[in-house]
N, C-alpha and C. Protein backbone atom coordinates (compact mmCIF):
# COMPACT_ATOMS: atom_id res chain seq x y z
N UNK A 1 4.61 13.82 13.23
CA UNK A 1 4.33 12.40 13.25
C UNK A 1 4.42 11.92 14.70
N UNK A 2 4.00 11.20 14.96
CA UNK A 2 3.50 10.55 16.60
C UNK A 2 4.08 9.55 16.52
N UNK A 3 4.64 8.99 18.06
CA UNK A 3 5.38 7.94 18.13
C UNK A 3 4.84 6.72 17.21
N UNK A 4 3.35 6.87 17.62
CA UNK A 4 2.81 5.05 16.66
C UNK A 4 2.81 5.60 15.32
N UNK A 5 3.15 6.69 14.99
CA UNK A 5 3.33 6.48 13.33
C UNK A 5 4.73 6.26 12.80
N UNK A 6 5.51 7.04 13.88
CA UNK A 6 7.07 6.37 13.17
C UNK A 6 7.44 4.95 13.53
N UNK A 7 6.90 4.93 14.47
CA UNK A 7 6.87 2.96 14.54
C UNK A 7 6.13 2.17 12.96
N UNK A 8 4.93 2.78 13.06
CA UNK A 8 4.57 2.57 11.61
C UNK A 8 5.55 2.23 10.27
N UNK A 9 5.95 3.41 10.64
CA UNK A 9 6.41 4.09 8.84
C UNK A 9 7.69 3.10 9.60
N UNK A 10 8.33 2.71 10.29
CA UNK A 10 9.48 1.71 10.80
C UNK A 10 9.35 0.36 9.68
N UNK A 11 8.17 0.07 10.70
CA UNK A 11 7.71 -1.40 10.34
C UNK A 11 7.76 -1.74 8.92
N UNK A 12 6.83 -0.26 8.30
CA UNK A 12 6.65 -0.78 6.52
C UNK A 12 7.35 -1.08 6.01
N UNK A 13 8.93 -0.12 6.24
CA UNK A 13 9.85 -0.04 5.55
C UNK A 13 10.56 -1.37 5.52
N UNK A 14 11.15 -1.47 7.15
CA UNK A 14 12.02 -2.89 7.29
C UNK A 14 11.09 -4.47 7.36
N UNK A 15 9.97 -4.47 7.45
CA UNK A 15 9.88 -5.41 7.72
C UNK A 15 8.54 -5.65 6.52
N UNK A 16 7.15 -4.74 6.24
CA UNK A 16 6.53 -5.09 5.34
C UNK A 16 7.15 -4.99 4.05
N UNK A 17 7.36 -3.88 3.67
CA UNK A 17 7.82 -3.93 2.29
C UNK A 17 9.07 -5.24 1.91
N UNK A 18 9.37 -5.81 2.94
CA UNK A 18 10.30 -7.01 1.96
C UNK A 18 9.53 -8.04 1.88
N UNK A 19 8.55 -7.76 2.60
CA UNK A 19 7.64 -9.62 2.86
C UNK A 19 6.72 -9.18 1.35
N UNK A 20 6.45 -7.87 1.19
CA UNK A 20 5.38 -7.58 -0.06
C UNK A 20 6.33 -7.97 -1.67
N UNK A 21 7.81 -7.36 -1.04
CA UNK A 21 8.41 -7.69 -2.43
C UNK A 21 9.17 -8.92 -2.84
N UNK A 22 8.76 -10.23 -1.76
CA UNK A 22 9.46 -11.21 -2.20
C UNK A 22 7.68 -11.85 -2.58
N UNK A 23 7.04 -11.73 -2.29
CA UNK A 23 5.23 -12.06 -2.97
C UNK A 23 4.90 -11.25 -4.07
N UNK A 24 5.56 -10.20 -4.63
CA UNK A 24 4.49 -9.22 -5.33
C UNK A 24 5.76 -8.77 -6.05
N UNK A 25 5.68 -9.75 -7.54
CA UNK A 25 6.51 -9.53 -8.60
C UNK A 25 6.28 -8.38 -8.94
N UNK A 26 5.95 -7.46 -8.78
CA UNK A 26 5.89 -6.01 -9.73
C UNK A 26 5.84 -5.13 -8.83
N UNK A 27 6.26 -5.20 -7.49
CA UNK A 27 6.70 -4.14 -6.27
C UNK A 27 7.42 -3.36 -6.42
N UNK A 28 7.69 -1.81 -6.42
CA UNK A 28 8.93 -1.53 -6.75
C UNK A 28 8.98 -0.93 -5.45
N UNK A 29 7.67 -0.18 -4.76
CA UNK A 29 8.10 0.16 -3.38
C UNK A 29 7.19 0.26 -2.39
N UNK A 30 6.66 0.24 -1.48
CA UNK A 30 5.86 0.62 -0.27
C UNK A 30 5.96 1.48 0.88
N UNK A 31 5.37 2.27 1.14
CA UNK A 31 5.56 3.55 2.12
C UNK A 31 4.12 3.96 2.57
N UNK A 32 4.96 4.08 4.40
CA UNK A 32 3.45 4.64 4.67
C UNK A 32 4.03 6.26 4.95
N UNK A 33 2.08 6.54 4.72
CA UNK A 33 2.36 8.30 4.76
C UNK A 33 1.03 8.46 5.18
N UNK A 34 1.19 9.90 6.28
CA UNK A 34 -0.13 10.50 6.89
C UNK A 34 -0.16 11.88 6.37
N UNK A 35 -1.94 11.59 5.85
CA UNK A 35 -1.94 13.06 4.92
C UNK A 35 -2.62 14.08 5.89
N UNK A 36 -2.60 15.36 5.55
CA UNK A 36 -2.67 16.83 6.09
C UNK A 36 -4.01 16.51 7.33
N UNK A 37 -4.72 15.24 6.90
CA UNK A 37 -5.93 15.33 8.09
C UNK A 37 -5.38 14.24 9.05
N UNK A 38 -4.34 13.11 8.95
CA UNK A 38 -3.84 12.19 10.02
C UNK A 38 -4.45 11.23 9.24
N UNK A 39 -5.18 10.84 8.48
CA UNK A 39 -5.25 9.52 7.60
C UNK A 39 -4.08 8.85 7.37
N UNK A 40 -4.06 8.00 7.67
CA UNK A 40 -2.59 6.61 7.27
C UNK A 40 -2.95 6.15 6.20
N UNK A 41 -1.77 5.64 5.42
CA UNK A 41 -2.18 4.85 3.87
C UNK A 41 -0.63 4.10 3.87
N UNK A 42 -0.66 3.02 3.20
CA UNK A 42 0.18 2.15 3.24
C UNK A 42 0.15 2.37 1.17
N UNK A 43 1.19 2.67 0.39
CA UNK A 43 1.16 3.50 -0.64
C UNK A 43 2.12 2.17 -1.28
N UNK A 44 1.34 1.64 -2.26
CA UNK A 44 2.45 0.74 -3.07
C UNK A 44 2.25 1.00 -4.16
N UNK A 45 3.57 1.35 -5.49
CA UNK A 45 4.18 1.27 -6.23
C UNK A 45 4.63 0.04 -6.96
N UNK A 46 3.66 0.04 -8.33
CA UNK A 46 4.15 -1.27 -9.25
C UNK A 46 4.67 -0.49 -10.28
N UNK A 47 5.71 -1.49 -10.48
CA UNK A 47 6.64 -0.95 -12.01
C UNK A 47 5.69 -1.59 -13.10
N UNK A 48 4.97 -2.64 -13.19
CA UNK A 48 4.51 -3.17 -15.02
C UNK A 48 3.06 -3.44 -14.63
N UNK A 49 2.01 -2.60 -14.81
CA UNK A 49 2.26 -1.01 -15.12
C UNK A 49 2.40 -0.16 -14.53
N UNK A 50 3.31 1.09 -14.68
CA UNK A 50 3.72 1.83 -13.78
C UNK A 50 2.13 2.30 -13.37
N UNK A 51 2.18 1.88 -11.55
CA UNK A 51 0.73 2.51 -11.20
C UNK A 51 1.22 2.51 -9.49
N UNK A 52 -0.02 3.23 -8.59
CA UNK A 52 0.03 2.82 -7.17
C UNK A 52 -1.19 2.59 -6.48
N UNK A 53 -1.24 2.53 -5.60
CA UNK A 53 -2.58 1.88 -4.88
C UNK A 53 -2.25 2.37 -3.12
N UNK A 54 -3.36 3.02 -2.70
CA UNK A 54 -3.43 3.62 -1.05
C UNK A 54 -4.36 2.77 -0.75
N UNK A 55 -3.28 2.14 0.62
CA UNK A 55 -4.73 1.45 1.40
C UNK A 55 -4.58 2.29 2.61
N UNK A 56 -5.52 2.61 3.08
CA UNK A 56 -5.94 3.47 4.36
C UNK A 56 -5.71 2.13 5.66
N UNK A 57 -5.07 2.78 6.31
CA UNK A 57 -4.42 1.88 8.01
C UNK A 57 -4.68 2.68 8.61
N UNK A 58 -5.45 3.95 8.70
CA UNK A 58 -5.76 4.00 9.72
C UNK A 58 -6.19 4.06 11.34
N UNK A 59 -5.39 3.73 12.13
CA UNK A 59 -5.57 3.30 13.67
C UNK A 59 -5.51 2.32 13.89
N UNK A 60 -4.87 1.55 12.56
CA UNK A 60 -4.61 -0.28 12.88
C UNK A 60 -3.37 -0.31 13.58
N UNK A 61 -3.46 -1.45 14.27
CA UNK A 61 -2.02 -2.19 14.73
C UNK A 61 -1.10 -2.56 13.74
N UNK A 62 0.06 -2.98 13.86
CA UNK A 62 0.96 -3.29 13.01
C UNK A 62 0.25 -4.59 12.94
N UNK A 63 -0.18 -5.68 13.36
CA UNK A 63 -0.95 -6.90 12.71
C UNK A 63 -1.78 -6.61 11.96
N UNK A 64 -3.12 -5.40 12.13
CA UNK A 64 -3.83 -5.11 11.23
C UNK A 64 -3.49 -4.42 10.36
N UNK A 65 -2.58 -3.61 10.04
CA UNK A 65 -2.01 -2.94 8.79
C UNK A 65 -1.44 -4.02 8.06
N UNK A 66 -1.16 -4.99 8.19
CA UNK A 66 -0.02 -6.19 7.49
C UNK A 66 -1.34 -7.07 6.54
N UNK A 67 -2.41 -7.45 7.73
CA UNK A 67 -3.37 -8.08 6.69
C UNK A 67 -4.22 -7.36 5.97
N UNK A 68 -4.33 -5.81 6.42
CA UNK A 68 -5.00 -4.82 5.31
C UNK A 68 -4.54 -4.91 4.22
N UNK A 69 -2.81 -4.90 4.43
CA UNK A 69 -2.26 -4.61 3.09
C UNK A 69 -2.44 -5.88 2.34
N UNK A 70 -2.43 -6.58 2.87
CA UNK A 70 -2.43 -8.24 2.29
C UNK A 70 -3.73 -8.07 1.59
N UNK A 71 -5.00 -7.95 1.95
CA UNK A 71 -5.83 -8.56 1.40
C UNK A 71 -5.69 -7.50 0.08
N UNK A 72 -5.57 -6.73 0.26
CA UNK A 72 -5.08 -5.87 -1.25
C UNK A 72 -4.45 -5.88 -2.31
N UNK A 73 -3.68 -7.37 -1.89
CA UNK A 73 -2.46 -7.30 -3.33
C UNK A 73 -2.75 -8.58 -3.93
C-alpha cells in the first residue's frame, strides 16, 4: 500500500465512515481496499438488508472520494 492509500484507508476509517454512519441508518461499516490490480473501492456494508456496495475512488483526492461516496448512498 502507498503512502496516499494509507492516508486513504486513514481518512475512511476516522473521519468518513462516522459522517456515513450518523446519515446512513443501516451502515454497519465502510472500508477502503485496493484490489490485486491497485483499483480503490470505498466498500460499505448495510445490516437491513444484509448487503454491500463498491464504489471505485480510484486516484481521487480525499474531497473526491467523500462526494463519490456521497452521491452513492
Amino acid at each position: 500500500m502507498t503512502e496516499e492509500q494509507r492516508k486513504k484507508d486513514f481518512f475512511v476509517e476516522t473521519k468518513l465512515y462516522p459522517l456515513l454512519d450518523a446519515i446512513e441508518d443501516h451502515l454497519i461499516y465502510a472500508e477502503y481496499e485496493v484490489d490485486k490490480h491497485g483499483e480503490e473501492f470505498v466498500v460499505l456494508t448495510y445490516g437491513n438488508p444484509l448487503s454491500g456496495r463498491r464504489i471505485r475512488v480510484t486516484g481521487d483526492s480525499l474531497k473526491a472520494l467523500t462526494i463519490d461516496v456521497l452521491k452513492h448512498i
